[in-house]
C-alpha atoms as a PDB file:
ATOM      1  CA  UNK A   1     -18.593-157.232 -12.646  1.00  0.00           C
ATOM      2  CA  UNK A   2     -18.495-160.114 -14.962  1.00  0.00           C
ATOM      3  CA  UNK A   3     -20.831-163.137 -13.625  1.00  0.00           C
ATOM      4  CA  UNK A   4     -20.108-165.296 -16.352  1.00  0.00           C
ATOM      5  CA  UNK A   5     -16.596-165.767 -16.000  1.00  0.00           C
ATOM      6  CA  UNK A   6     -15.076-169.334 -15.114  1.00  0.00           C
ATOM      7  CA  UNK A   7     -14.708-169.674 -11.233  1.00  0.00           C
ATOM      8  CA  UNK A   8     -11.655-170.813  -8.868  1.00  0.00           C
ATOM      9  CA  UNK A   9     -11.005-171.931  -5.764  1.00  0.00           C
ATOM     10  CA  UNK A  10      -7.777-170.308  -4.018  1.00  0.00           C
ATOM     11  CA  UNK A  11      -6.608-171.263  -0.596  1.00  0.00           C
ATOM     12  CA  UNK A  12      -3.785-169.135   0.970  1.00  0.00           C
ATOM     13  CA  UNK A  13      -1.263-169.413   3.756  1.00  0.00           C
ATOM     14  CA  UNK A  14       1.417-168.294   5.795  1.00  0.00           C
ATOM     15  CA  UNK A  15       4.051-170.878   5.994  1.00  0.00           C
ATOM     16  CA  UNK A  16       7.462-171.393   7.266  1.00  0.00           C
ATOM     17  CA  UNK A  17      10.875-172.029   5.614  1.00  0.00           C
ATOM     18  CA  UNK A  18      10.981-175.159   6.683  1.00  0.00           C
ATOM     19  CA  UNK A  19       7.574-176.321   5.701  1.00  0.00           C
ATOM     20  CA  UNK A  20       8.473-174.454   2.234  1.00  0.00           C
ATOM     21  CA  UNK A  21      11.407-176.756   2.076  1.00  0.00           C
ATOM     22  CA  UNK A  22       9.465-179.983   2.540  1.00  0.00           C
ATOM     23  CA  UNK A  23       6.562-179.336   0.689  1.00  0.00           C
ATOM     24  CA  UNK A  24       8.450-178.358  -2.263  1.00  0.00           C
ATOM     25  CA  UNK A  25      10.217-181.541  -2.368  1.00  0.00           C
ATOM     26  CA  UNK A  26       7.461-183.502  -2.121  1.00  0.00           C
ATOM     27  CA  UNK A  27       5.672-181.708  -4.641  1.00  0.00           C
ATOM     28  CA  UNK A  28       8.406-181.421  -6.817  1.00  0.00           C
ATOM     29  CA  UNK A  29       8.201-185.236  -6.997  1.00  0.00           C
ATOM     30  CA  UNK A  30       4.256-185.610  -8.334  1.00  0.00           C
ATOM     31  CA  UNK A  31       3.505-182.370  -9.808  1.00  0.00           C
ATOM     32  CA  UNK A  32       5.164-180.411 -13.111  1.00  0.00           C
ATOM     33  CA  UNK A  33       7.137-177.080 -12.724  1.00  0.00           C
ATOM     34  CA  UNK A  34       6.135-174.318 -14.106  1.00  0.00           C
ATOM     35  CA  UNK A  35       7.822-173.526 -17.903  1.00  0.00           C
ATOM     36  CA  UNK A  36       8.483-170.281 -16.921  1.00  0.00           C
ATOM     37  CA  UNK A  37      10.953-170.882 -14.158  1.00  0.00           C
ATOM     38  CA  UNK A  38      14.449-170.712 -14.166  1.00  0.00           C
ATOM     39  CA  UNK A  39      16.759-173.717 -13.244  1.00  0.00           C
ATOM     40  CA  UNK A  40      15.588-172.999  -9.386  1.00  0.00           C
ATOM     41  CA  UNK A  41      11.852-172.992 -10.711  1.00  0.00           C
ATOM     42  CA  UNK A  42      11.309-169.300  -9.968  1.00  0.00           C
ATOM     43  CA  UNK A  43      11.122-166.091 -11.527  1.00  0.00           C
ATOM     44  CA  UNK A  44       9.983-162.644 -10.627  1.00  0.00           C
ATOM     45  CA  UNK A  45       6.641-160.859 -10.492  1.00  0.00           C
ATOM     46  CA  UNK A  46       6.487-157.153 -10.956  1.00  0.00           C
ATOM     47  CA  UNK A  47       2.211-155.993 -10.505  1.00  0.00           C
ATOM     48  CA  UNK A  48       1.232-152.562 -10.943  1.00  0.00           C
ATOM     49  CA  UNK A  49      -2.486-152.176  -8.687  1.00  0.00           C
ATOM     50  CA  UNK A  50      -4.887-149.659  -9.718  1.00  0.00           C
ATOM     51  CA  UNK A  51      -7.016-148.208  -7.166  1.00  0.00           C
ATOM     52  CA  UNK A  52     -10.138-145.188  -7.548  1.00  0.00           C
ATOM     53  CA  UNK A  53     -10.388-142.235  -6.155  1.00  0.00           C
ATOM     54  CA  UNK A  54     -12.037-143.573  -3.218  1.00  0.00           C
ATOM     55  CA  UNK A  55      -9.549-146.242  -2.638  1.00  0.00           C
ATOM     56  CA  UNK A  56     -12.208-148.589  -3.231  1.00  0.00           C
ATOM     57  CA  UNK A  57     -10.432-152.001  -3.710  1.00  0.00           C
ATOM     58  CA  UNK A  58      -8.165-151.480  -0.724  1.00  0.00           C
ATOM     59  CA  UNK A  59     -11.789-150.611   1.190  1.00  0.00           C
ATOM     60  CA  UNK A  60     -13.566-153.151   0.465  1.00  0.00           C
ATOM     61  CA  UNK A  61     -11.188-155.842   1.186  1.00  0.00           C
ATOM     62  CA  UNK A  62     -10.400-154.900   4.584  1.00  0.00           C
ATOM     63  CA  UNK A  63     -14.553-154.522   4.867  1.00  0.00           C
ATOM     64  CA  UNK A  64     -14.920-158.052   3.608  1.00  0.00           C
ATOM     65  CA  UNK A  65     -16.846-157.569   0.477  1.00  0.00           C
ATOM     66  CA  UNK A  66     -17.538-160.440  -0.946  1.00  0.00           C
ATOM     67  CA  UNK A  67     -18.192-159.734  -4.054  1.00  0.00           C
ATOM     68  CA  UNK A  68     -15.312-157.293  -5.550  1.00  0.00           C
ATOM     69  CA  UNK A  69     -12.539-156.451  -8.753  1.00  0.00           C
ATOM     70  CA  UNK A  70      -8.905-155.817  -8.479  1.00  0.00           C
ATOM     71  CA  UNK A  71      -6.960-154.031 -11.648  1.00  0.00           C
ATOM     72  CA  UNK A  72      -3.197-154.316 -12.393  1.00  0.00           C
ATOM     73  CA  UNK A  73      -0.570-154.233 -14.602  1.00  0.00           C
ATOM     74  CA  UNK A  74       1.705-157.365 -14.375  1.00  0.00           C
ATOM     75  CA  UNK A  75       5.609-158.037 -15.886  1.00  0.00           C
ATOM     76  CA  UNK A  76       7.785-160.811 -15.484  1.00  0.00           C
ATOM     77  CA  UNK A  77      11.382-160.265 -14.689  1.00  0.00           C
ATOM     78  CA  UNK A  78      11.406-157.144 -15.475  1.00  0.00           C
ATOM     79  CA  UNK A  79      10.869-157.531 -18.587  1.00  0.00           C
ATOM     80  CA  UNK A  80       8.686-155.499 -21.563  1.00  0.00           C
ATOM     81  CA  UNK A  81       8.133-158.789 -23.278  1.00  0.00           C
ATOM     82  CA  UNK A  82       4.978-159.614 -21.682  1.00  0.00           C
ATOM     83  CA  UNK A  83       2.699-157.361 -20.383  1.00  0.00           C
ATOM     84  CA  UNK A  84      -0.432-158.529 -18.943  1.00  0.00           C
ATOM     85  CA  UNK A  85      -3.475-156.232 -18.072  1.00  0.00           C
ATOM     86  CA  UNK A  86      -5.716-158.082 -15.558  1.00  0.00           C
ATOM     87  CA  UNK A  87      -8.628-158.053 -13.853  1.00  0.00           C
ATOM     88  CA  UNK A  88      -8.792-160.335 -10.491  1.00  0.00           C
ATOM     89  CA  UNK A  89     -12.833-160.718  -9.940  1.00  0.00           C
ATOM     90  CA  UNK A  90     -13.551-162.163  -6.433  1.00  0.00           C
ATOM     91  CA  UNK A  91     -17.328-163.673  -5.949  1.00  0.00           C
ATOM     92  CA  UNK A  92     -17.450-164.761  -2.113  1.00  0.00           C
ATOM     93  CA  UNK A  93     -15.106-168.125  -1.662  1.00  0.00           C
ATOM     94  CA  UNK A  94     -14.433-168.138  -5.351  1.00  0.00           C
ATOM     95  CA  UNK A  95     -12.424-165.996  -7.692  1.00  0.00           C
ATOM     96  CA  UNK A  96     -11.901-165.480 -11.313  1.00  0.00           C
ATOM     97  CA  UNK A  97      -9.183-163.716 -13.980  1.00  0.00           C
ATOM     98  CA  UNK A  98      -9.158-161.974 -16.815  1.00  0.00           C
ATOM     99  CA  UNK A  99      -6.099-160.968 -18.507  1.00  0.00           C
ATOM    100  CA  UNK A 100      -5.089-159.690 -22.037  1.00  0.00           C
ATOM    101  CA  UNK A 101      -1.795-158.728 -23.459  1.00  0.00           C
ATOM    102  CA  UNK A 102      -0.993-154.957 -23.939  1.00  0.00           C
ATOM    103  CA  UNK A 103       2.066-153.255 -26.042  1.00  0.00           C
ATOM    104  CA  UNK A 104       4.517-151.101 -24.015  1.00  0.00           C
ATOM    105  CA  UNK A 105       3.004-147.676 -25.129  1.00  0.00           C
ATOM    106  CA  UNK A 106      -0.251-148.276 -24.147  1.00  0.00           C
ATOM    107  CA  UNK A 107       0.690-149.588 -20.805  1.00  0.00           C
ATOM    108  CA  UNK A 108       2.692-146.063 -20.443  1.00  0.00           C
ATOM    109  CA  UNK A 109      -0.026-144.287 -21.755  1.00  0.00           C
ATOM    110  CA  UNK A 110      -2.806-146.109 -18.413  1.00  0.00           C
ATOM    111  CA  UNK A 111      -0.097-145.763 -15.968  1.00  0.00           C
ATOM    112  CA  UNK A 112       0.010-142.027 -16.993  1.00  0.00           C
ATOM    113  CA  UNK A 113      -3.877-142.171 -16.511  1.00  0.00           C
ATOM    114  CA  UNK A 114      -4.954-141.618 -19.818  1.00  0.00           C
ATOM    115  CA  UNK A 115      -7.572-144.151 -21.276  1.00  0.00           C
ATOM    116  CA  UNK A 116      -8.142-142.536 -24.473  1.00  0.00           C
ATOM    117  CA  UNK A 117      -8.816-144.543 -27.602  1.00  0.00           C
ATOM    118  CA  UNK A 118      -9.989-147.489 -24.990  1.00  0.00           C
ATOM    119  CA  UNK A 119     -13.791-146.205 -25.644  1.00  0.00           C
ATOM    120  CA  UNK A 120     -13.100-147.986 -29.182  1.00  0.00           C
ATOM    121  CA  UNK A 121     -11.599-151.386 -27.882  1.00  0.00           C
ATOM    122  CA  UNK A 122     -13.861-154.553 -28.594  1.00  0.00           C
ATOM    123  CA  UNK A 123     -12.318-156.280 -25.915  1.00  0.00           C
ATOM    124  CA  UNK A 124     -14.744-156.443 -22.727  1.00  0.00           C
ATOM    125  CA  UNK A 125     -11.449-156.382 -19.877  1.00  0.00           C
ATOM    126  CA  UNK A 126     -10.143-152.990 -21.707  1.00  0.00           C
ATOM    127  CA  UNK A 127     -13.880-151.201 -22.317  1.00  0.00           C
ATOM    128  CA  UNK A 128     -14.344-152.016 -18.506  1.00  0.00           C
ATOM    129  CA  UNK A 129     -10.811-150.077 -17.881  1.00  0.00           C
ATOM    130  CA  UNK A 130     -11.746-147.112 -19.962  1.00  0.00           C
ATOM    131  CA  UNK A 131     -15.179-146.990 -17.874  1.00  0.00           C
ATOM    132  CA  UNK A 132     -13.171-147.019 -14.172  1.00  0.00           C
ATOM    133  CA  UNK A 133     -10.688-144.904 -15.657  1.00  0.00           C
ATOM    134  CA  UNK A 134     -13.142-142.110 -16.823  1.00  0.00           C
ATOM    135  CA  UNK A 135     -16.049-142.656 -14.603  1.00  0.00           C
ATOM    136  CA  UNK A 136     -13.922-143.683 -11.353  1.00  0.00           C
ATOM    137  CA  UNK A 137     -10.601-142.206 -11.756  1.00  0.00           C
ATOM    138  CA  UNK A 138      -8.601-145.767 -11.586  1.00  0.00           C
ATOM    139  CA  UNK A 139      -4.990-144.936 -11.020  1.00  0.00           C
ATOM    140  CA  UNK A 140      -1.970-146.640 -10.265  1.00  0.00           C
ATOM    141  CA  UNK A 141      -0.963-146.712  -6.207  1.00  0.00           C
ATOM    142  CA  UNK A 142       1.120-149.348  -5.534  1.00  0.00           C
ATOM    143  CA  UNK A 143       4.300-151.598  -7.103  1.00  0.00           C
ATOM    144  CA  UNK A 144       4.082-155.040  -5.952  1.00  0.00           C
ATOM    145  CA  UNK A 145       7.108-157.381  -6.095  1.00  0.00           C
ATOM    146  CA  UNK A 146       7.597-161.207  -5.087  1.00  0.00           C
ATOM    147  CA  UNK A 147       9.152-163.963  -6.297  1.00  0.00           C
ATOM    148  CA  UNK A 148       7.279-167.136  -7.117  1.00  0.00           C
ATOM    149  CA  UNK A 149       7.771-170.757  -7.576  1.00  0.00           C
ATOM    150  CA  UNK A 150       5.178-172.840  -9.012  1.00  0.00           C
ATOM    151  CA  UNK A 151       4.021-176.615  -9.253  1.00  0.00           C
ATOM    152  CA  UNK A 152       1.237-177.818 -11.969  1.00  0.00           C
ATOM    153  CA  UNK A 153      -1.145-180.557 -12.793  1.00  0.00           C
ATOM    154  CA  UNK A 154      -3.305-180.442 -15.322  1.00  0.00           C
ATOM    155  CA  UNK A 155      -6.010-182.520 -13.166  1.00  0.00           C
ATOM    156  CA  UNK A 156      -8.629-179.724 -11.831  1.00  0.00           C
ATOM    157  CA  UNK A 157      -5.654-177.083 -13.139  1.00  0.00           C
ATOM    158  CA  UNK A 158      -4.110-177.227  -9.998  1.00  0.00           C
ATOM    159  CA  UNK A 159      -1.405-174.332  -9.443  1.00  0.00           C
ATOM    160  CA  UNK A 160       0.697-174.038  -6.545  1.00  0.00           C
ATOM    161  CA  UNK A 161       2.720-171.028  -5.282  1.00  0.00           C
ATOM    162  CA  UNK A 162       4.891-170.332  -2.799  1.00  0.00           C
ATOM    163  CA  UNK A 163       5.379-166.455  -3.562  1.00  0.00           C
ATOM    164  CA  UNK A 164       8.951-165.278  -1.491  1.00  0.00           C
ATOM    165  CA  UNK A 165      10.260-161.878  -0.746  1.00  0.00           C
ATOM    166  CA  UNK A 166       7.297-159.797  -0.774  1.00  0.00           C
ATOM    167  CA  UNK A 167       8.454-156.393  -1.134  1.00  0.00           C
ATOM    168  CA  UNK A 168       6.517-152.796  -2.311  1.00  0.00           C
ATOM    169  CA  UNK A 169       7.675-150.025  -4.104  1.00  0.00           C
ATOM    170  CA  UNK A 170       6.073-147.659  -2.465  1.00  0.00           C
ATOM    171  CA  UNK A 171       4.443-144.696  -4.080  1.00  0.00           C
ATOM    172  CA  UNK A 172       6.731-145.593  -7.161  1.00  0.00           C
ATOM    173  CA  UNK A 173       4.839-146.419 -10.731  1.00  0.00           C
ATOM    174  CA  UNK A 174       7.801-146.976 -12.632  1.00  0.00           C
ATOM    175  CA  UNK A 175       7.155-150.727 -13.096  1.00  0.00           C
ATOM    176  CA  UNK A 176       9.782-151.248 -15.825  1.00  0.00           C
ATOM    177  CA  UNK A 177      12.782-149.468 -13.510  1.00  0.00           C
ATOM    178  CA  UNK A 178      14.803-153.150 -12.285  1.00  0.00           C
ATOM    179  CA  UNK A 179      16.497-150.808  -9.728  1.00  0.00           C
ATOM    180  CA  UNK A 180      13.766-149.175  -8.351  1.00  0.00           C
ATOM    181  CA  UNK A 181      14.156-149.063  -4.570  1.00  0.00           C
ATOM    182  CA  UNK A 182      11.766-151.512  -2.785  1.00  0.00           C
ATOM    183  CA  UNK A 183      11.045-152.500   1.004  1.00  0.00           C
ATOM    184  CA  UNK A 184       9.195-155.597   2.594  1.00  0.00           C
ATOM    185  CA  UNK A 185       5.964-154.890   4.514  1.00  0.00           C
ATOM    186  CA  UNK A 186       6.476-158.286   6.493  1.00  0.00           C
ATOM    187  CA  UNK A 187       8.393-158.431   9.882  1.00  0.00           C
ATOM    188  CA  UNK A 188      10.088-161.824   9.180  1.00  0.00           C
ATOM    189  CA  UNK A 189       9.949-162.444   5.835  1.00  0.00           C
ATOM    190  CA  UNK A 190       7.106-164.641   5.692  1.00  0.00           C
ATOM    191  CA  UNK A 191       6.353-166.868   2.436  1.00  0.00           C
ATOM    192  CA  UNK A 192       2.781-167.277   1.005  1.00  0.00           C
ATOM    193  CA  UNK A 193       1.475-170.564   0.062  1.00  0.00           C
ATOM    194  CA  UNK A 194      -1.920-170.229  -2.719  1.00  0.00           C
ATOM    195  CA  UNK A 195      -3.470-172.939  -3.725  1.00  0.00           C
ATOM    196  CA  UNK A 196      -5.642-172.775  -7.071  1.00  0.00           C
ATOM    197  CA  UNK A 197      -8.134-175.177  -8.129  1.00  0.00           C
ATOM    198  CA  UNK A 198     -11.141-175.882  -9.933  1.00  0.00           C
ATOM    199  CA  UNK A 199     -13.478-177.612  -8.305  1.00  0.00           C
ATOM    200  CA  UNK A 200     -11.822-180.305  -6.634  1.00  0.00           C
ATOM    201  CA  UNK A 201      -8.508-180.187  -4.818  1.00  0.00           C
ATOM    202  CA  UNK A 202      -7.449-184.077  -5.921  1.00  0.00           C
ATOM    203  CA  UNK A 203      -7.045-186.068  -2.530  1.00  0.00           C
ATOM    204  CA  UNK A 204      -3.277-187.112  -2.443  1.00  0.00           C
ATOM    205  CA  UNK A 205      -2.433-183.149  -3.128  1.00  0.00           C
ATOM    206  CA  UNK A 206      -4.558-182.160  -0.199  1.00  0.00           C
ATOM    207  CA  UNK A 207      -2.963-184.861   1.770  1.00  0.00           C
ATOM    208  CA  UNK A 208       0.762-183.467   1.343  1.00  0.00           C
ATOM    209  CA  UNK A 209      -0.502-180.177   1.849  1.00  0.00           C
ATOM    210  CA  UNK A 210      -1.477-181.873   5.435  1.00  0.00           C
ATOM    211  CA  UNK A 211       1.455-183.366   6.016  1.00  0.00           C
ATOM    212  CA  UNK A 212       4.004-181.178   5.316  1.00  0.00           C
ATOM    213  CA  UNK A 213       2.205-177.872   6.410  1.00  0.00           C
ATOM    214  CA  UNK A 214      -0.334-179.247   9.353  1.00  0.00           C
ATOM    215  CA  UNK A 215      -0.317-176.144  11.130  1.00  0.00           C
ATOM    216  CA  UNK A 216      -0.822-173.662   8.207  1.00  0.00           C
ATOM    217  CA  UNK A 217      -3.920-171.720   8.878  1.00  0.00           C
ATOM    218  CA  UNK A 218      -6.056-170.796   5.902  1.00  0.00           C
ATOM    219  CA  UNK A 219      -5.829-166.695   5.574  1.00  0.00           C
ATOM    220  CA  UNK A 220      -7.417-164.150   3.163  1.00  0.00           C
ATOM    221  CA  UNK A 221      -4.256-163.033   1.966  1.00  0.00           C
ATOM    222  CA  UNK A 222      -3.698-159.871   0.278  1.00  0.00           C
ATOM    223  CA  UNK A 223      -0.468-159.171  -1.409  1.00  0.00           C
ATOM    224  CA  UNK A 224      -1.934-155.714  -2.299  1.00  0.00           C
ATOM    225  CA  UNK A 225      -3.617-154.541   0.968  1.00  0.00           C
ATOM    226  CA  UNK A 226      -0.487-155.727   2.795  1.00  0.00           C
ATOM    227  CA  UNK A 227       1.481-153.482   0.389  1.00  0.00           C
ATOM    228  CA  UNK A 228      -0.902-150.452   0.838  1.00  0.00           C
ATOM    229  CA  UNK A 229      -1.051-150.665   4.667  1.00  0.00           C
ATOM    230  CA  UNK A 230       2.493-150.477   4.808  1.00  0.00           C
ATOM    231  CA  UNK A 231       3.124-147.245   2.251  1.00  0.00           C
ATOM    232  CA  UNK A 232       0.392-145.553   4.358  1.00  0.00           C
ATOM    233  CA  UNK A 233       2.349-146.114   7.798  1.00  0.00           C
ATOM    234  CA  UNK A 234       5.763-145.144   5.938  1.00  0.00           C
ATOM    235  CA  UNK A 235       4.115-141.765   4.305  1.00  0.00           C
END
């Protein structure tokens, strides 16, 4: 685990459609939409997790590590375009990314489980892939699918999500399969609300936050453990 990596804060919530609505608006009003949405200001998220042997990330999460990595594969609508390979590094309140840019056949060659040739790579995210892979036995468990719309400022790098239609794909690996059957683990369709930040949340942000979403209680969110919970009760 990486200490020297640049540290986040991110803040997550359940919230309503109707406090979706309003905040939206609001923040559609003061903050920048993300580039890489469509005229709606969303597009689709498609993440591959990798797990060990011992099912370690899902483990320590629901035991509250506080100090712990998450691997996965991510596309965007499902898409070969851009493939991201990404490591999610949580150190107690605070988290951190890394994330590099794969081609198509090596992503088919890790979610096969082969890491060979990564023993070579110079870069420190891939080396550390090759190590869980060989010394671990990282593998791909779970398909992760949501929909997210996003609002930017470049103060503090302030990102805001509301991520929509969480659904898994079950024991499915096929990432790149756009018809690839797929099932919500939530009851009612609930919508996440993250909130990513440097170091400080700027005040007026917070404030519509407050306004629009006063009963939203902070949660340790996991799109993945939710996901894995679920295929385990199904199998």
């Amino acid at each position: 685990m990486d200490t020297t990596l640049p540290l986040r804060h991110e803040l997550k919530f359940f919230v309503s459609e109707e406090q979706h609505y309003l905040l939206a608006h609001a923040l559609d009003r003061v903050l920048h939409r993300d580039p890489n949405g469509d005229e709606n200001n969303e597009y689709h998220i498609r993440s591959l997790y990798f797990d060990t042997v011992f099912d370690d990330a899902l483990f320590d999460k629901l035991d509250g590590v506080q100090n712990r990595d998450k691997y996965r594969i991510r596309i965007y609508n499902f898409s070969d375009k851009v493939i991201k390979m990404e490591c999610k590094t949580k150190f107690g309140s605070l988290i951190s990314k890394r994330s590099i840019s794969i081609p198509r056949d090596l992503c088919d060659q890790l979610i096969a489980g082969d890491p060979e040739g990564l023993e070579n790579t110079r870069n420190g995210l891939l080396r550390d892939v090759y190590r869980e892979m060989t010394v671990r036995l990282l593998r791909p468990k779970v398909i992760v699918d949501y929909v997210r719309e996003a609002y930017l400022h470049d103060a503090e790098e302030v990102r805001i999500t509301f991520d929509k239609s969480l659904h898994t794909g079950l024991l499915a690996t096929d990432m790149f399969d756009a018809h690839l059957p797929t099932i919500s683990p939530f009851d009612n369709g609930e919508m996440i609300l993250e909130v990513k930040y440097n170091r400080v949340l700027p005040p007026y942000i917070r404030d519509l936050i407050c306004t629009y979403c006063p009963n939203a209680v902070q949660s340790a969110i996991s799109k993945y453990t939710w996901c894995r919970r679920f295929e385990e009760k199904e199998a």
